[in-house]
PDB file of N, CA and C in Angstrom:
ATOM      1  N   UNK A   1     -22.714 190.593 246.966  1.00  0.00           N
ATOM      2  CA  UNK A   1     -23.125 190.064 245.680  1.00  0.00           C
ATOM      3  C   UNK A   1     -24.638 189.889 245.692  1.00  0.00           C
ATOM      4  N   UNK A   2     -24.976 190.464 244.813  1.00  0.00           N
ATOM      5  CA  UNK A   2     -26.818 190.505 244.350  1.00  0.00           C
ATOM      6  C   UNK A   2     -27.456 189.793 243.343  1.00  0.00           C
ATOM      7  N   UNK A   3     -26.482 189.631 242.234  1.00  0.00           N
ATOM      8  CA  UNK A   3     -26.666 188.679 241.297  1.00  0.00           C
ATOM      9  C   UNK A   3     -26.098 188.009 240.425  1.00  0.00           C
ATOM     10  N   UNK A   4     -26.172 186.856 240.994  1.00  0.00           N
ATOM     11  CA  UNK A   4     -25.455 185.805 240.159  1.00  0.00           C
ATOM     12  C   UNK A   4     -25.935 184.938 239.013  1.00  0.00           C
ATOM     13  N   UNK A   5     -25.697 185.464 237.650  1.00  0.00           N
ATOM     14  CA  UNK A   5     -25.920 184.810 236.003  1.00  0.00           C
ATOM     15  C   UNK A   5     -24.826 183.807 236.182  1.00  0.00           C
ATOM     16  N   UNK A   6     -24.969 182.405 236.071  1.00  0.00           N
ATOM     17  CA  UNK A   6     -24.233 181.149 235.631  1.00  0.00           C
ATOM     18  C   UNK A   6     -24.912 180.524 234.753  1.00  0.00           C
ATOM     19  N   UNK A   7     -25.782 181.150 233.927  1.00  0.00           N
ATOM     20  CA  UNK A   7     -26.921 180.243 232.729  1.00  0.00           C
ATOM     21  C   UNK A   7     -25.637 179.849 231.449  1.00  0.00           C
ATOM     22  N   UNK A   8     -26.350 178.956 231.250  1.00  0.00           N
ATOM     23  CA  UNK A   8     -25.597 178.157 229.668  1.00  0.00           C
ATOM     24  C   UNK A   8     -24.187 178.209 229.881  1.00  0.00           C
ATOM     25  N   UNK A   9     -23.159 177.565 230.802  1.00  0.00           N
ATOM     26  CA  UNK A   9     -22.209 177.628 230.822  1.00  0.00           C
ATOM     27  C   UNK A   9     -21.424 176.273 230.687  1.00  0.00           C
ATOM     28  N   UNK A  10     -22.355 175.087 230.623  1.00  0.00           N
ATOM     29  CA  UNK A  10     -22.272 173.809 230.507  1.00  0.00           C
ATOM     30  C   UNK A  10     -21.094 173.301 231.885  1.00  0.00           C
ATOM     31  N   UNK A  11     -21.669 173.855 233.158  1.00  0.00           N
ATOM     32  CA  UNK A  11     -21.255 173.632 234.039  1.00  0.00           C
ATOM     33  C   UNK A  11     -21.738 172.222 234.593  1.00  0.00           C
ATOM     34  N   UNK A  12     -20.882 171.199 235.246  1.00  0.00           N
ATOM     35  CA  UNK A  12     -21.596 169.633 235.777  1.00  0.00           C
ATOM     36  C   UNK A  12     -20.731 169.871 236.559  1.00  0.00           C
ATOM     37  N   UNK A  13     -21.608 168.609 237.609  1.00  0.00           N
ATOM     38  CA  UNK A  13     -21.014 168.170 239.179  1.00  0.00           C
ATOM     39  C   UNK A  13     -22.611 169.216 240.403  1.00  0.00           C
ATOM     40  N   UNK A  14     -22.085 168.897 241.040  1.00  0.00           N
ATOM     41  CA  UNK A  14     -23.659 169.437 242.248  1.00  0.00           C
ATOM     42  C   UNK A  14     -23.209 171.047 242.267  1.00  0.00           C
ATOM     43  N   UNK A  15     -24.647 171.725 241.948  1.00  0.00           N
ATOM     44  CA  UNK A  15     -24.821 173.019 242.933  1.00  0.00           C
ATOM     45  C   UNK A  15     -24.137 173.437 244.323  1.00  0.00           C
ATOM     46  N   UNK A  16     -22.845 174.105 243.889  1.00  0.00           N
ATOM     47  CA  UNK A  16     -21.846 174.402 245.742  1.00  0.00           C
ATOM     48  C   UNK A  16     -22.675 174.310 246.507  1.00  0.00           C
ATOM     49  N   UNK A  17     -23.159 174.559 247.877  1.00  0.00           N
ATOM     50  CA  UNK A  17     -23.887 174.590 248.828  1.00  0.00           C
ATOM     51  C   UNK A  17     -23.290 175.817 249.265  1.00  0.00           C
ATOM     52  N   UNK A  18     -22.625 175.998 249.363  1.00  0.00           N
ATOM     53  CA  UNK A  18     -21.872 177.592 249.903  1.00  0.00           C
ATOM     54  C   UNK A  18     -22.527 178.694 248.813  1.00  0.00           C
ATOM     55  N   UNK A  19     -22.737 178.530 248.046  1.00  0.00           N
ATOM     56  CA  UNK A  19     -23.757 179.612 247.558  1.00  0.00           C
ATOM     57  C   UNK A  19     -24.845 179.902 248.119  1.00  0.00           C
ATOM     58  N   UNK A  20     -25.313 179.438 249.197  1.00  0.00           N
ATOM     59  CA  UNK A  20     -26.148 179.365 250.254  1.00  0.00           C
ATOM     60  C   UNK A  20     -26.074 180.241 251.487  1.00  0.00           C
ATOM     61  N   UNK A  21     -24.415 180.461 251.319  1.00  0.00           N
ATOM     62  CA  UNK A  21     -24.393 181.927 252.314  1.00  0.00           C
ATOM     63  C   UNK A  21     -23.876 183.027 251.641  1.00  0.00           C
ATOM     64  N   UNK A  22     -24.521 183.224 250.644  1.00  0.00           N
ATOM     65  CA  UNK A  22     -24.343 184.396 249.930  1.00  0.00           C
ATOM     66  C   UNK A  22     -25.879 185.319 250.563  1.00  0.00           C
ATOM     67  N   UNK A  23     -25.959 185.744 251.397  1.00  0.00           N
ATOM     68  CA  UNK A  23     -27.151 186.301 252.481  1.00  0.00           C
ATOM     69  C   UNK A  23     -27.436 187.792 251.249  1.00  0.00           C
ATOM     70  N   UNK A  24     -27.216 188.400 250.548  1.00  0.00           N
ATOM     71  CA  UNK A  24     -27.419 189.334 250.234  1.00  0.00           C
ATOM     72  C   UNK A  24     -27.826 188.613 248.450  1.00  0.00           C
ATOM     73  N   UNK A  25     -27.903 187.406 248.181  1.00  0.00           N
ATOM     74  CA  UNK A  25     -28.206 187.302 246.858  1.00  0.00           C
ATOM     75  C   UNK A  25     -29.765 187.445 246.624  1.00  0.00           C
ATOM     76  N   UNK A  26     -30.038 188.035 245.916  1.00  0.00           N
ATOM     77  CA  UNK A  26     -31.163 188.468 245.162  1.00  0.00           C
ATOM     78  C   UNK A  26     -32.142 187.600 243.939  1.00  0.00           C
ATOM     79  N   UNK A  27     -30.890 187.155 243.038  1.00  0.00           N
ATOM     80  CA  UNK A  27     -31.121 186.652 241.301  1.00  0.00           C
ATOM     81  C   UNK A  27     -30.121 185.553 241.461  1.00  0.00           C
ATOM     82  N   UNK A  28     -30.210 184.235 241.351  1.00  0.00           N
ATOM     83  CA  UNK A  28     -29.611 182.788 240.909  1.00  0.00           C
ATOM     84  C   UNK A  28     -29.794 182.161 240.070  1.00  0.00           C
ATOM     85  N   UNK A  29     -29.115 182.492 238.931  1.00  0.00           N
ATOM     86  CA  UNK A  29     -29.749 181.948 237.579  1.00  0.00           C
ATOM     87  C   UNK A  29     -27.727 180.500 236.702  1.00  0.00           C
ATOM     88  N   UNK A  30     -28.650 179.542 237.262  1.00  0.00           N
ATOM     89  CA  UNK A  30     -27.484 178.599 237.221  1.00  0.00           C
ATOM     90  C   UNK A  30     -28.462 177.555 236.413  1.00  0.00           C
ATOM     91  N   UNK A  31     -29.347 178.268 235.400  1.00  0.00           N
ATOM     92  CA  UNK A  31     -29.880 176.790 234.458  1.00  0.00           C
ATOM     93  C   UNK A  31     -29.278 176.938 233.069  1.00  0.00           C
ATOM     94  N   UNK A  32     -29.860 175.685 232.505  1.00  0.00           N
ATOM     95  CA  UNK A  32     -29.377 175.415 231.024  1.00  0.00           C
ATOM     96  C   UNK A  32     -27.389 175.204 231.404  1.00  0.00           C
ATOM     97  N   UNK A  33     -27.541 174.146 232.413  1.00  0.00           N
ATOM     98  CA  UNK A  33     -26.117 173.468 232.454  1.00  0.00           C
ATOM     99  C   UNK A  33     -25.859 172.073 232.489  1.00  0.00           C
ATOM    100  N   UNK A  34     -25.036 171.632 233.380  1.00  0.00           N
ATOM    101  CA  UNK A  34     -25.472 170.172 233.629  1.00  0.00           C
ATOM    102  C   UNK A  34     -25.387 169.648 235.158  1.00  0.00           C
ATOM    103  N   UNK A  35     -25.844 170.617 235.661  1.00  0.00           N
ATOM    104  CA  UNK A  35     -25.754 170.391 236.957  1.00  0.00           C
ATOM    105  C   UNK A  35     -26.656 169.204 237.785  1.00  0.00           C
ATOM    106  N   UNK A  36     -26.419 168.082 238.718  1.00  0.00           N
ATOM    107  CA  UNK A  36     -27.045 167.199 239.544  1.00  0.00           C
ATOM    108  C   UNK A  36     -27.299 167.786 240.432  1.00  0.00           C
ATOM    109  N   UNK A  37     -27.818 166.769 241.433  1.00  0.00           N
ATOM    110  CA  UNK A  37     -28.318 166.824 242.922  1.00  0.00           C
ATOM    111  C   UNK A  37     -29.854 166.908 242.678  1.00  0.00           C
ATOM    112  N   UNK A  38     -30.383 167.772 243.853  1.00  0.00           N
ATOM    113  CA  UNK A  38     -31.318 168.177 244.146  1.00  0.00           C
ATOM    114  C   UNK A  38     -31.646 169.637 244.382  1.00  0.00           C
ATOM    115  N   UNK A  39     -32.618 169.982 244.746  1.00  0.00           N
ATOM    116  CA  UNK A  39     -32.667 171.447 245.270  1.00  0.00           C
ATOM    117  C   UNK A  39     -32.906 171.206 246.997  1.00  0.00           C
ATOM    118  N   UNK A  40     -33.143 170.339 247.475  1.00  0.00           N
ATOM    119  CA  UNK A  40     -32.665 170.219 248.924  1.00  0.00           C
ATOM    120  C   UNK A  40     -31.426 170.538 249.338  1.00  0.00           C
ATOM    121  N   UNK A  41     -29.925 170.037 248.248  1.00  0.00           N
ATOM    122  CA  UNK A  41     -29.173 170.235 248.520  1.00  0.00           C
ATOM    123  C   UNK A  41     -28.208 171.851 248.664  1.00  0.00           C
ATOM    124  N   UNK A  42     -29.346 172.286 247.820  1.00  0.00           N
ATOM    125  CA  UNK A  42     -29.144 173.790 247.840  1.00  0.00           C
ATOM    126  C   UNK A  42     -29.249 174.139 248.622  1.00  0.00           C
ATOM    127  N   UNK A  43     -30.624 174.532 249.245  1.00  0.00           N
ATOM    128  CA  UNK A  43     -30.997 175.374 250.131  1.00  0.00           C
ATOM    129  C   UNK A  43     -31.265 174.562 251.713  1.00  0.00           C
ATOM    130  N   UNK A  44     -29.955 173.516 251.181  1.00  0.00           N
ATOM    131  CA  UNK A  44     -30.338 172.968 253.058  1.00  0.00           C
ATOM    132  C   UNK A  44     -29.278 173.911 254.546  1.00  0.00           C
ATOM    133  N   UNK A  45     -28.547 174.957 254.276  1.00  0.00           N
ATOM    134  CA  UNK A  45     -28.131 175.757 254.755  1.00  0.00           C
ATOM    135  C   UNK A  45     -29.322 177.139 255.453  1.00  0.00           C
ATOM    136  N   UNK A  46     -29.713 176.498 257.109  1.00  0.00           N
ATOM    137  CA  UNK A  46     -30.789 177.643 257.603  1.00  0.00           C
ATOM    138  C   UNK A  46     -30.492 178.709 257.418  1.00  0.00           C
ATOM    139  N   UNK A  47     -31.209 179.621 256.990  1.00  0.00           N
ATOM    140  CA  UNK A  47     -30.796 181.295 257.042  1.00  0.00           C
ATOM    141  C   UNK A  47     -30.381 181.385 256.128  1.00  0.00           C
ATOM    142  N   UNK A  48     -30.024 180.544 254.653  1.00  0.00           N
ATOM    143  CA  UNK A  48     -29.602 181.166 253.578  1.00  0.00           C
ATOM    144  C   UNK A  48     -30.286 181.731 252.972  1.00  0.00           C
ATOM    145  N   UNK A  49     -30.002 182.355 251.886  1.00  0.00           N
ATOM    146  CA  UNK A  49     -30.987 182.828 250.591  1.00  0.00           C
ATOM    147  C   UNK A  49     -32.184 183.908 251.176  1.00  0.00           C
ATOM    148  N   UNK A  50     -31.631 184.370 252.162  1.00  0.00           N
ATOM    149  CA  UNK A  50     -32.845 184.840 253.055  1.00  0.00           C
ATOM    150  C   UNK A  50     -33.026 186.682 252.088  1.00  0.00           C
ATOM    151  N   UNK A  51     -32.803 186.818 251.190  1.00  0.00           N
ATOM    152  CA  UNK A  51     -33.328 187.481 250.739  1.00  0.00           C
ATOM    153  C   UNK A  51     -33.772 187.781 248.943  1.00  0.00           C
ATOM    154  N   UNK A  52     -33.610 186.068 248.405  1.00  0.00           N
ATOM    155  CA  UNK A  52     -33.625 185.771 247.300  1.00  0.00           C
ATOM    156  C   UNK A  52     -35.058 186.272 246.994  1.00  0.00           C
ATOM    157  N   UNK A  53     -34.882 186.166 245.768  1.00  0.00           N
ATOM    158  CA  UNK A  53     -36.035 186.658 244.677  1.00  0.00           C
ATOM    159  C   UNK A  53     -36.097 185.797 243.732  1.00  0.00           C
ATOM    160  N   UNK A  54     -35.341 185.505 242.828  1.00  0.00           N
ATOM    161  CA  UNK A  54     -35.482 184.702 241.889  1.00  0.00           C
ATOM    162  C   UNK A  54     -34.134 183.390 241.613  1.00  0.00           C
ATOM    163  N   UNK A  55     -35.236 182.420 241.350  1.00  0.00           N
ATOM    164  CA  UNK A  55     -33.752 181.291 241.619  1.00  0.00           C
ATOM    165  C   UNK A  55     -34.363 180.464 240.218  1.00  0.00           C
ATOM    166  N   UNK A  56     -33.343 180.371 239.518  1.00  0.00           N
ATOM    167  CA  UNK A  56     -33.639 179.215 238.227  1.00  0.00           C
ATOM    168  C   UNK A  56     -32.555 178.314 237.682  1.00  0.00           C
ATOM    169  N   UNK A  57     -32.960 177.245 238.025  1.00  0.00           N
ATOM    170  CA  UNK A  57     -32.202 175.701 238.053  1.00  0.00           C
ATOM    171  C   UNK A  57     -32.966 175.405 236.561  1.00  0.00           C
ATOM    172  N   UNK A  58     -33.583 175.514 236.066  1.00  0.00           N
ATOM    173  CA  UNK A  58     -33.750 174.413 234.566  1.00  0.00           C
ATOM    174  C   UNK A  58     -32.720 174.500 233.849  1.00  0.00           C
ATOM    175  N   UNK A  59     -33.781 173.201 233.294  1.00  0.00           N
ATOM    176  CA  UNK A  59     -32.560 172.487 232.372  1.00  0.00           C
ATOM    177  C   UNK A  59     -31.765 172.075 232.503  1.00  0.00           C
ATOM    178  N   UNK A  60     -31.669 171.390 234.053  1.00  0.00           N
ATOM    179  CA  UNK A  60     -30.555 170.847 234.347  1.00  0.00           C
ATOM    180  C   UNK A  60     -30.591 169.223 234.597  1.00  0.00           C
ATOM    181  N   UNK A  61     -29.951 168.675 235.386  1.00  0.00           N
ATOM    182  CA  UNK A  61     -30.085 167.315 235.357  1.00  0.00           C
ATOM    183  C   UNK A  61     -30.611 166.570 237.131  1.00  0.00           C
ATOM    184  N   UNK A  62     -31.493 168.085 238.283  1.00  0.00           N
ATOM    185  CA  UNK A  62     -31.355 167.817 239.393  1.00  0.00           C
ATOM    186  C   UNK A  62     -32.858 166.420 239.426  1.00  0.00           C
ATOM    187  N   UNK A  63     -32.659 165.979 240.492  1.00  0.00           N
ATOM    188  CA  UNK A  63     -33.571 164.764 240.988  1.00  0.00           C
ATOM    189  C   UNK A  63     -34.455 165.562 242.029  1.00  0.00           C
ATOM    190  N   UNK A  64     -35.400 164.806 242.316  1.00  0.00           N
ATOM    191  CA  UNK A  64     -36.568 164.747 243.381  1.00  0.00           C
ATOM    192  C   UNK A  64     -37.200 165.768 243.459  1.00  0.00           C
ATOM    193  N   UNK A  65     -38.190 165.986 244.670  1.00  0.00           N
ATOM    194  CA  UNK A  65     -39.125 166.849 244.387  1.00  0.00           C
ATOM    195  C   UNK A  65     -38.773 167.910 245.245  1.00  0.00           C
ATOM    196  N   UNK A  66     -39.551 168.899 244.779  1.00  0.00           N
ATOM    197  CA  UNK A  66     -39.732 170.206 245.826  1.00  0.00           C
ATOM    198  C   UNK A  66     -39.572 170.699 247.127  1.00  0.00           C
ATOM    199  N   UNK A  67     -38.537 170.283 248.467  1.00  0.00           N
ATOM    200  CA  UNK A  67     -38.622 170.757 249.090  1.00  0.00           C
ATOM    201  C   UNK A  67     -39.460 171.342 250.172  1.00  0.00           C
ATOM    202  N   UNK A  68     -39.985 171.142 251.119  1.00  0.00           N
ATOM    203  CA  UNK A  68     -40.915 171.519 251.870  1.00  0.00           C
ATOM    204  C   UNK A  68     -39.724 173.133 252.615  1.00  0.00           C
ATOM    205  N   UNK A  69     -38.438 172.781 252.718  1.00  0.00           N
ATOM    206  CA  UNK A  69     -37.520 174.287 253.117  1.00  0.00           C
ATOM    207  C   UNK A  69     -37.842 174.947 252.226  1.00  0.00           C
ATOM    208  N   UNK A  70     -38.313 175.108 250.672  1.00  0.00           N
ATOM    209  CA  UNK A  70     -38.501 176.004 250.267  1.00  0.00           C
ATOM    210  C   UNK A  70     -39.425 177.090 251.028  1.00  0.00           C
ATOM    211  N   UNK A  71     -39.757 176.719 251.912  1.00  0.00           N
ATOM    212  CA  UNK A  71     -41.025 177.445 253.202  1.00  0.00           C
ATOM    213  C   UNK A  71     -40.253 178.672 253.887  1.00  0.00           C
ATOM    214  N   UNK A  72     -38.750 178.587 253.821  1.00  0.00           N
ATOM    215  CA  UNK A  72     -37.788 179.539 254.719  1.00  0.00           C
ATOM    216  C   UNK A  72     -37.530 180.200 253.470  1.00  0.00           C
ATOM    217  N   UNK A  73     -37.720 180.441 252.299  1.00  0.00           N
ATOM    218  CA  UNK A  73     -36.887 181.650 251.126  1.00  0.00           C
ATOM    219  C   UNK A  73     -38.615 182.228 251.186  1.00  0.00           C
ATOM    220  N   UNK A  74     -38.567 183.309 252.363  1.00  0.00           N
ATOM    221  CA  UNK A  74     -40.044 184.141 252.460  1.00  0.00           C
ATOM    222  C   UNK A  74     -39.884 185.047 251.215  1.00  0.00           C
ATOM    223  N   UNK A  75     -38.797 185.391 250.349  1.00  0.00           N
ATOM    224  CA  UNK A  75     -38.911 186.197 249.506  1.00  0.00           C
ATOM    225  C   UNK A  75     -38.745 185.942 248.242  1.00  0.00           C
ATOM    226  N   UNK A  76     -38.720 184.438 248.173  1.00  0.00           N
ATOM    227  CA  UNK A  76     -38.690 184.235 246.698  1.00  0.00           C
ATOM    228  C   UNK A  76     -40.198 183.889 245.882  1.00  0.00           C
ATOM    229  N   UNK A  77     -40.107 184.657 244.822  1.00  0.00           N
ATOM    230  CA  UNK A  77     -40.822 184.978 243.929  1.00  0.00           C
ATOM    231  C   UNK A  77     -41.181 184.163 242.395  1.00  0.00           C
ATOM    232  N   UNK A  78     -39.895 184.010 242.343  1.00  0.00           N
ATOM    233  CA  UNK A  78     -39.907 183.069 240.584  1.00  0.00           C
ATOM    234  C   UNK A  78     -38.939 181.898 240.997  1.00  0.00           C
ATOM    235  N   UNK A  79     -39.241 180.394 240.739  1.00  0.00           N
ATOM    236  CA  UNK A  79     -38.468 179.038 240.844  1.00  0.00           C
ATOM    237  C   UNK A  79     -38.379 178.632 239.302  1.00  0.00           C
TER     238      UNK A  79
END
């Protein structure tokens, strides 16, 4: 799987974390829902996302700041 569209689906409750070993995802587009958490909680799985490109969470309902792991997605491009 390369790309995953979940935009505007009025999805709530936290971002799976197991979407995190989807090692071949590319495109994560899970905004304009109602999703919590954080984005720590995303990408706190080492070695995930290891070949993402584009990841977009707005519009959602996550807390806190930015992540310093965002330092391990060497290939992402657009947040």
């Amino acid at each position: 799987l390369r790309y995953l569209y979940l935009q505007e689906n009025r999805f709530t409750g936290r971002v799976p974390a197991k979407l995190g070993t989807l090692q071949n995802l590319r495109h994560l587009d899970v905004g304009n829902n109602h999703l919590v958490g954080t984005i720590r909680e995303l990408i706190r799985i080492k070695g995930g996302f290891l070949v993402l490109r584009n990841l977009y969470l707005n519009n959602n309902y996550l807390t806190g700041g930015i992540p310093a792991q965002l330092a391990y997605l060497k290939n992402l491009e657009i947040l």
